[in-house]
Protein backbone atom coordinates (compact mmCIF):
# COMPACT_ATOMS: atom_id res chain seq x y z
CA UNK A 1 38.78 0.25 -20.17
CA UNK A 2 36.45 -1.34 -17.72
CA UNK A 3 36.13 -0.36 -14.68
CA UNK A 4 37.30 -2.55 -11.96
CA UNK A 5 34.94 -3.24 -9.13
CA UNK A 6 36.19 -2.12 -5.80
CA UNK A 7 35.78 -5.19 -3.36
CA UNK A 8 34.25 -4.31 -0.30
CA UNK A 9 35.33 -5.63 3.38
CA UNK A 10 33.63 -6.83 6.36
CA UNK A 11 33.56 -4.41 8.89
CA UNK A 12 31.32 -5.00 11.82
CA UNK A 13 30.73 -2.32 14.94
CA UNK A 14 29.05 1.60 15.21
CA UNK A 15 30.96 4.48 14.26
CA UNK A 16 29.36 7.93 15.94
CA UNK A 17 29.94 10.35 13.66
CA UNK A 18 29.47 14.40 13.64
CA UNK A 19 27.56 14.69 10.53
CA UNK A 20 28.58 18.32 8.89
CA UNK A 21 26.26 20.89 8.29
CA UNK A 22 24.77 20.48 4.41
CA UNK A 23 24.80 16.56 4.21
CA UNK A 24 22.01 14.00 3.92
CA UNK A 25 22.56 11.19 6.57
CA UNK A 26 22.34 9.06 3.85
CA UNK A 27 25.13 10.90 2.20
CA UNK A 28 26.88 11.21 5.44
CA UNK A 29 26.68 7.53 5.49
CA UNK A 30 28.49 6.85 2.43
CA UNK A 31 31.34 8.56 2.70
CA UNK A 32 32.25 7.17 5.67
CA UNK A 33 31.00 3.79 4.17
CA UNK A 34 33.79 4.75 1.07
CA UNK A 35 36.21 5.45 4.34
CA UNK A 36 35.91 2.19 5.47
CA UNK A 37 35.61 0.33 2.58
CA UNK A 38 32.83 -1.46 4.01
CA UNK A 39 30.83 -4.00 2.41
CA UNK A 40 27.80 -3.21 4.60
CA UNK A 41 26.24 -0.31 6.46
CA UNK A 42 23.57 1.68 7.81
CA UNK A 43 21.95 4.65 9.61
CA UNK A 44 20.02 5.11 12.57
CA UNK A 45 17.45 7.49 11.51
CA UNK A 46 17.67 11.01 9.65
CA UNK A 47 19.39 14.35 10.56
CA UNK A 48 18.26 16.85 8.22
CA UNK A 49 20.78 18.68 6.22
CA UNK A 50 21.34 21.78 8.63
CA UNK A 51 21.70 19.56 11.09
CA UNK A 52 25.09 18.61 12.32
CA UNK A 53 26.48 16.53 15.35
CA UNK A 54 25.87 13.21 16.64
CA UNK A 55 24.81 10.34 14.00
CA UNK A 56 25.53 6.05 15.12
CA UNK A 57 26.42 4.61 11.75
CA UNK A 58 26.21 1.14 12.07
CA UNK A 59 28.12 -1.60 9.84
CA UNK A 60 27.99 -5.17 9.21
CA UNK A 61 26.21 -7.06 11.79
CA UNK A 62 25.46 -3.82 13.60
CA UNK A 63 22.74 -2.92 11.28
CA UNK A 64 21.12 -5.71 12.82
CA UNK A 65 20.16 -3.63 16.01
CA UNK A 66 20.02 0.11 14.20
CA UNK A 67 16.26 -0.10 14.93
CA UNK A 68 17.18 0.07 18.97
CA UNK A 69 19.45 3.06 18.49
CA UNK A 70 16.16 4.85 15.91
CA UNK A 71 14.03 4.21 19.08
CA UNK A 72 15.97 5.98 21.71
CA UNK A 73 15.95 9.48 23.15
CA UNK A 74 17.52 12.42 21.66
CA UNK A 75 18.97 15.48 22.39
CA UNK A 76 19.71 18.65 20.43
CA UNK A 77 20.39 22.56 20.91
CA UNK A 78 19.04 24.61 18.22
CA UNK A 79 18.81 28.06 17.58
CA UNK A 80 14.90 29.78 16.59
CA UNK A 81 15.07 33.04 14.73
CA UNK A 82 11.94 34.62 15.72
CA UNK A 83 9.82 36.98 13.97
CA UNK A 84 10.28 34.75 10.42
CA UNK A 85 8.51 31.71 9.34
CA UNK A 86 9.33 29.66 6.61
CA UNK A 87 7.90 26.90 4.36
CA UNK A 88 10.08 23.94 5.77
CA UNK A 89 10.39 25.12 9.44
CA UNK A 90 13.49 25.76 8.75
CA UNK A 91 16.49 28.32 7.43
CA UNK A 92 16.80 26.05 3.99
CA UNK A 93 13.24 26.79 3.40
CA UNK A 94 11.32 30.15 1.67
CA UNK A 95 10.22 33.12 3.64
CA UNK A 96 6.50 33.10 4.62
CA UNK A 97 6.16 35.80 6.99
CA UNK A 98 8.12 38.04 8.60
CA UNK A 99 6.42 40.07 11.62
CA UNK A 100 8.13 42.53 14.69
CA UNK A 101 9.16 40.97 17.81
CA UNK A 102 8.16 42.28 20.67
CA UNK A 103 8.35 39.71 23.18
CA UNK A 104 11.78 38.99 25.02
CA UNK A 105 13.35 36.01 27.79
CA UNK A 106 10.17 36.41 30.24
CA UNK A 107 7.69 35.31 27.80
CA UNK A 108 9.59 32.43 26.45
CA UNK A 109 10.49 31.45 29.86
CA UNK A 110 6.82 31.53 30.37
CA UNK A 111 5.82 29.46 27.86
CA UNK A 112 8.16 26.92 28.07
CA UNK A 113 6.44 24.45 30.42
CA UNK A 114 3.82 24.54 28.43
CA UNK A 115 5.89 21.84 26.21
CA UNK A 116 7.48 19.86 28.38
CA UNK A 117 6.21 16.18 29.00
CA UNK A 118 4.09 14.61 26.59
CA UNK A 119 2.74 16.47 24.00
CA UNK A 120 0.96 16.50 20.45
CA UNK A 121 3.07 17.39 17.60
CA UNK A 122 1.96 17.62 13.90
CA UNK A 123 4.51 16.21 11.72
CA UNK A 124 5.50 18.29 9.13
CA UNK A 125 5.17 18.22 5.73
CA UNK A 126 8.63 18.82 5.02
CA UNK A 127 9.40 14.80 6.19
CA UNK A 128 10.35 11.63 5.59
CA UNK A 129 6.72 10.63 6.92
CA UNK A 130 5.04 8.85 3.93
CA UNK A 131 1.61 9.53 2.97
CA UNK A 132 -0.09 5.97 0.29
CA UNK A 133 3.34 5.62 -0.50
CA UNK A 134 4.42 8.66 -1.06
CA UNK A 135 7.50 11.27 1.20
CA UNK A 136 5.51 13.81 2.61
CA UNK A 137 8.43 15.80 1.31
CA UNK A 138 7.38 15.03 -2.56
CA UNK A 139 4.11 15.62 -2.10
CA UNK A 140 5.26 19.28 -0.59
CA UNK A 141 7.44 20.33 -3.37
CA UNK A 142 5.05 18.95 -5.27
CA UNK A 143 2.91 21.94 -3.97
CA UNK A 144 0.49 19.48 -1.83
CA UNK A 145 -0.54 19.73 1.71
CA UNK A 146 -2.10 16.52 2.94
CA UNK A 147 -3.74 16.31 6.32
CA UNK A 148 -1.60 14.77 9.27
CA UNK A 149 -2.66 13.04 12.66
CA UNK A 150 -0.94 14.62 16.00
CA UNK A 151 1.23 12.16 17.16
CA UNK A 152 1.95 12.05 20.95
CA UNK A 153 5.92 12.71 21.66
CA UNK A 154 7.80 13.25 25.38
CA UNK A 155 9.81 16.44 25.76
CA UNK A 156 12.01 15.81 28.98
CA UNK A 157 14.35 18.81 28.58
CA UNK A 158 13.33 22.26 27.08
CA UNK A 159 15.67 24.79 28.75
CA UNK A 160 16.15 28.13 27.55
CA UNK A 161 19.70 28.75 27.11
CA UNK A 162 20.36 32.00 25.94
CA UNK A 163 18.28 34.56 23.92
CA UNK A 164 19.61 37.65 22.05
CA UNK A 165 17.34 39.87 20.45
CA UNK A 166 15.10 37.71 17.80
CA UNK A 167 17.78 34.58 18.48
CA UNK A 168 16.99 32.20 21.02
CA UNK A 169 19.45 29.11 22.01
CA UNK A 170 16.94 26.09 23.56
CA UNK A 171 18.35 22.77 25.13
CA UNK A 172 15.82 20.00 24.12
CA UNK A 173 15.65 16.75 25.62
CA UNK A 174 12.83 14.49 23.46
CA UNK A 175 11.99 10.85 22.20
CA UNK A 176 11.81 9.46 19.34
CA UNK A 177 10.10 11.16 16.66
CA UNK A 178 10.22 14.82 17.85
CA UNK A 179 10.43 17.41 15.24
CA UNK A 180 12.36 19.99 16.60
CA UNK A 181 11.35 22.32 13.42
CA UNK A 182 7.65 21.75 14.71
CA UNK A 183 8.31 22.53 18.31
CA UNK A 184 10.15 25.67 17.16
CA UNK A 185 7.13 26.47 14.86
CA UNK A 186 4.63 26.07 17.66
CA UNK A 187 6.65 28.38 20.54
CA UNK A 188 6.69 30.91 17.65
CA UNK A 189 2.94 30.87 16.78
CA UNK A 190 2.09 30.95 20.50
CA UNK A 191 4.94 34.31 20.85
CA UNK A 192 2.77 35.76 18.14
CA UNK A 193 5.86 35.94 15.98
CA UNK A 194 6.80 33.11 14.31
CA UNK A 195 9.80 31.41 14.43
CA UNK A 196 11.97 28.86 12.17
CA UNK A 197 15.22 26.95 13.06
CA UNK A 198 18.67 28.31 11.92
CA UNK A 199 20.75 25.87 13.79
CA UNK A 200 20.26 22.52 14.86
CA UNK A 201 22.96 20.39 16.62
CA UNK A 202 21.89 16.70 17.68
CA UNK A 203 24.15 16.47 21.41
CA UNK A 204 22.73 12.99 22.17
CA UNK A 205 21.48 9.72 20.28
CA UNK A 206 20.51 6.95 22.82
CA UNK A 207 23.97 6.40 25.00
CA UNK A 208 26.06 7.98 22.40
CA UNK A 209 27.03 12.24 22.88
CA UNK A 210 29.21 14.65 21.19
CA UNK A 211 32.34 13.74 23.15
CA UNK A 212 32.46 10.34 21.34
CA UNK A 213 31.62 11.56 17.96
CA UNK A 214 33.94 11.46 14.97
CA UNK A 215 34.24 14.58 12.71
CA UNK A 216 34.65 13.97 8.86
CA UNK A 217 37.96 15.87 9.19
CA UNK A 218 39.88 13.31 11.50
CA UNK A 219 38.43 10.40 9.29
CA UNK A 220 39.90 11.58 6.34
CA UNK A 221 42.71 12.54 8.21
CA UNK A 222 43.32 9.08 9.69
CA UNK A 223 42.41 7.48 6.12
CA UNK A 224 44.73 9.53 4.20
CA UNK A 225 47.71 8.65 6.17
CA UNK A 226 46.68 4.80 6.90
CA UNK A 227 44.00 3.77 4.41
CA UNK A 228 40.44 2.29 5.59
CA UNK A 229 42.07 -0.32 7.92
CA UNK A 230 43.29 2.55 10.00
CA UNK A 231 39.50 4.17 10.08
CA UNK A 232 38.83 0.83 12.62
CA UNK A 233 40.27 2.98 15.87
CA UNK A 234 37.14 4.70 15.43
CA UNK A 235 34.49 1.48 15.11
CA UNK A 236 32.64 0.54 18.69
CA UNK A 237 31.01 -2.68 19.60
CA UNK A 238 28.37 -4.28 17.56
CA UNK A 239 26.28 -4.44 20.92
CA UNK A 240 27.68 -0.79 22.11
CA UNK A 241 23.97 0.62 22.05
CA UNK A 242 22.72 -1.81 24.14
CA UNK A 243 25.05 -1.86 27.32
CA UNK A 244 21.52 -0.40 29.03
CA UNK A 245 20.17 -4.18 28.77
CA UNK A 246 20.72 -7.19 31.03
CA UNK A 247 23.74 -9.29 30.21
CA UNK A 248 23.56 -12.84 30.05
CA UNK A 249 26.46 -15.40 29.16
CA UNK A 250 25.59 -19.22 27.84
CA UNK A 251 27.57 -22.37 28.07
CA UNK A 252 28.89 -23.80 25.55
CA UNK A 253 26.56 -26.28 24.99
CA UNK A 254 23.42 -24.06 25.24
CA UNK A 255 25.36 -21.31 22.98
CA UNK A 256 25.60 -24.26 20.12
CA UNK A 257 22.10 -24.80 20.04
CA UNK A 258 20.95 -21.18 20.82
CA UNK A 259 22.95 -20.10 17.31
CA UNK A 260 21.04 -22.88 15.77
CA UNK A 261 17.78 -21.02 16.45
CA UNK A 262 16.74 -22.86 19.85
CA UNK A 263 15.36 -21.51 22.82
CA UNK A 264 17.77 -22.79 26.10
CA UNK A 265 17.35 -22.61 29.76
CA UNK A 266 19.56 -19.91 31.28
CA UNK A 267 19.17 -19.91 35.30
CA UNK A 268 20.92 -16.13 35.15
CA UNK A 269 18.37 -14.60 32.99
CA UNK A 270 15.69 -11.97 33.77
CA UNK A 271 11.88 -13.31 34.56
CA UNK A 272 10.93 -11.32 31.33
CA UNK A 273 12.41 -9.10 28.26
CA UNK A 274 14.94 -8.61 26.06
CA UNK A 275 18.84 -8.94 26.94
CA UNK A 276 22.24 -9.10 25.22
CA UNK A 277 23.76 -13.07 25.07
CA UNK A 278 27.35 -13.64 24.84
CA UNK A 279 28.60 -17.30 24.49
CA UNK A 280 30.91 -18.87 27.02
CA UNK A 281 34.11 -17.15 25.83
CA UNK A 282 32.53 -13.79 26.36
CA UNK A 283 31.51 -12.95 23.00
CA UNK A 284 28.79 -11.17 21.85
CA UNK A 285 26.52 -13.58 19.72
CA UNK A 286 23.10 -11.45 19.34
CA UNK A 287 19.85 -10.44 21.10
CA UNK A 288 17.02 -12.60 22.97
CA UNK A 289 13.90 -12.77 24.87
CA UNK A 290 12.21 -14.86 27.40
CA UNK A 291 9.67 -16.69 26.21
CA UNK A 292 6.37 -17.84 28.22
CA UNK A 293 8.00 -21.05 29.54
CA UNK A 294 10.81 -19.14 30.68
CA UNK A 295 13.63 -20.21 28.00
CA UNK A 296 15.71 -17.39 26.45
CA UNK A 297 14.15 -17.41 22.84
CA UNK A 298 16.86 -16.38 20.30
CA UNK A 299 15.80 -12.83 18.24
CA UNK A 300 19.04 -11.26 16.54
CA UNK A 301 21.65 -13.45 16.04
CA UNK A 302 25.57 -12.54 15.12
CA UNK A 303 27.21 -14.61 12.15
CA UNK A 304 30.38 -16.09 12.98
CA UNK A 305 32.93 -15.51 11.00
């Protein structure tokens, strides 16, 4: 028999979800895609597989503004095993080395400032970085290493949380970009020990934390007993990731011809930037910017229904 083709719905808004420990965001992404039933979705940048915690999902016409949410600060807690390096920076990855620690809480503490504030961070070759075309990733199971350019990254937070004999528990506060595998590489090399990452736990993405994130548990909980209309509860604002920006709200008139791709005069809005737009019922209708002659160009714009 064929197989009939499951038809998809249209699901707009962000999900944050605790991705598990041993999933791709991409794979994280599908199942709760297949949750949902949703006809269109999309992540906001990779978690690696030992990974876990918090991961926007966006569907619908919130995949419009997943770029936004990929730009914004993170933060994680991890956990470094010293005294052990590995070939992906991390514990999925083949020993390398293994040397005696000898160095304890004073020396990390030292050492700590050291990496706070901007730094210079060599990506990895264990990424999603391309290199003519080509994952860095491949190339390294391939058995390539391919020169990489520092790249300047901001660590805000980097807070020694607890440390336990060759484990050590860091708070990181960082923007986009950070490799927390690299940073834990780099504190190890300075310690004279090595170091790779056991655990990794992403607590923040932009204005989202772990307090608002969805495990994969309750979601197949909720869809068990309800079916994918009853995963909605769990679906946010299209526009939830950008409360940070100024607010503006058009008539009607100017909303008509701003949807129809038309810069308009809006005597509310900001001398320069970007800012959300809802129409004069209050409803979200996408992203714009102020233009030289002061109109509020359209960017992003949400499809009616």
């Amino acid at each position: 028999m064929a197989q009939v083709k499951r038809i998809r719905r249209k699901v707009n808004g962000v999900l944050i979800f605790d991705k598990p420990h041993g999933f791709s965001s991409n794979a994280a992404l599908q199942k709760v895609r297949w949750l949902l039933n949703a006809e269109k979705a999309g992540h906001t940048g990779s978690l690696d597989p030992l990974a876990t915690g918090v991961l926007p999902l966006c569907f619908g016409e919130a995949t419009k503004f997943s770029q936004y949410l990929l730009d914004a600060d993170k933060a994680y807690e991890t956990v470094m095993q010293l005294g052990v390096t590995t070939t992906t920076g991390d514990a999925e990855g083949e020993v390398l080395e293994r040397r005696a620690v000898t160095v304890g809480r004073a020396e990390i503490e030292a050492l700590l400032p050291r990496f706070r504030g901007e730094i210079q961070q060599v990506p990895p070759m264990y990424s999603a970085l391309k290199k003519d075309g080509q994952p860095l990733y491949k190339l390294a199971r391939a058995g390539e290493v391919v020169e990489r350019e520092a790249r300047s990254v901001t660590i805000s937070r980097l807070e020694l949380l607890a440390c336990e004999g060759d484990k050590v528990r860091l708070a990181v506060g960082c923007s986009k970009g950070t490799y927390i595998r690299t940073l834990v590489e780099d504190l190890g090399a300075l310690l004279g020990c090595g170091a790779h990452v056991v655990e990794l736990r992403r607590t923040q993405a932009g204005p989202f934390g772990l307090d608002q994130a969805i495990s994969l548990e309750e979601l197949e909980a909720v869809h068990a007993e309800g079916g994918a209309e009853a995963v909605d509860r769990f679906l946010l604002p299209v526009d939830c990731g950008l409360t940070d920006w100024p607010l503006i709200q058009l008539s009607e008139h100017s909303a008509y011809y701003w949807l129809h791709g038309q810069p308009v005069r809006a005597p509310e809005a900001p001398k320069f930037g970007m800012m959300r737009v809802q129409d004069h019922t209050g409803r979200f209708i996408g992203i714009g910017e102020v233009s030289d002659d002061g109109r509020v160009a359209p960017r992003r714009l949400i499809r009616s229904e």
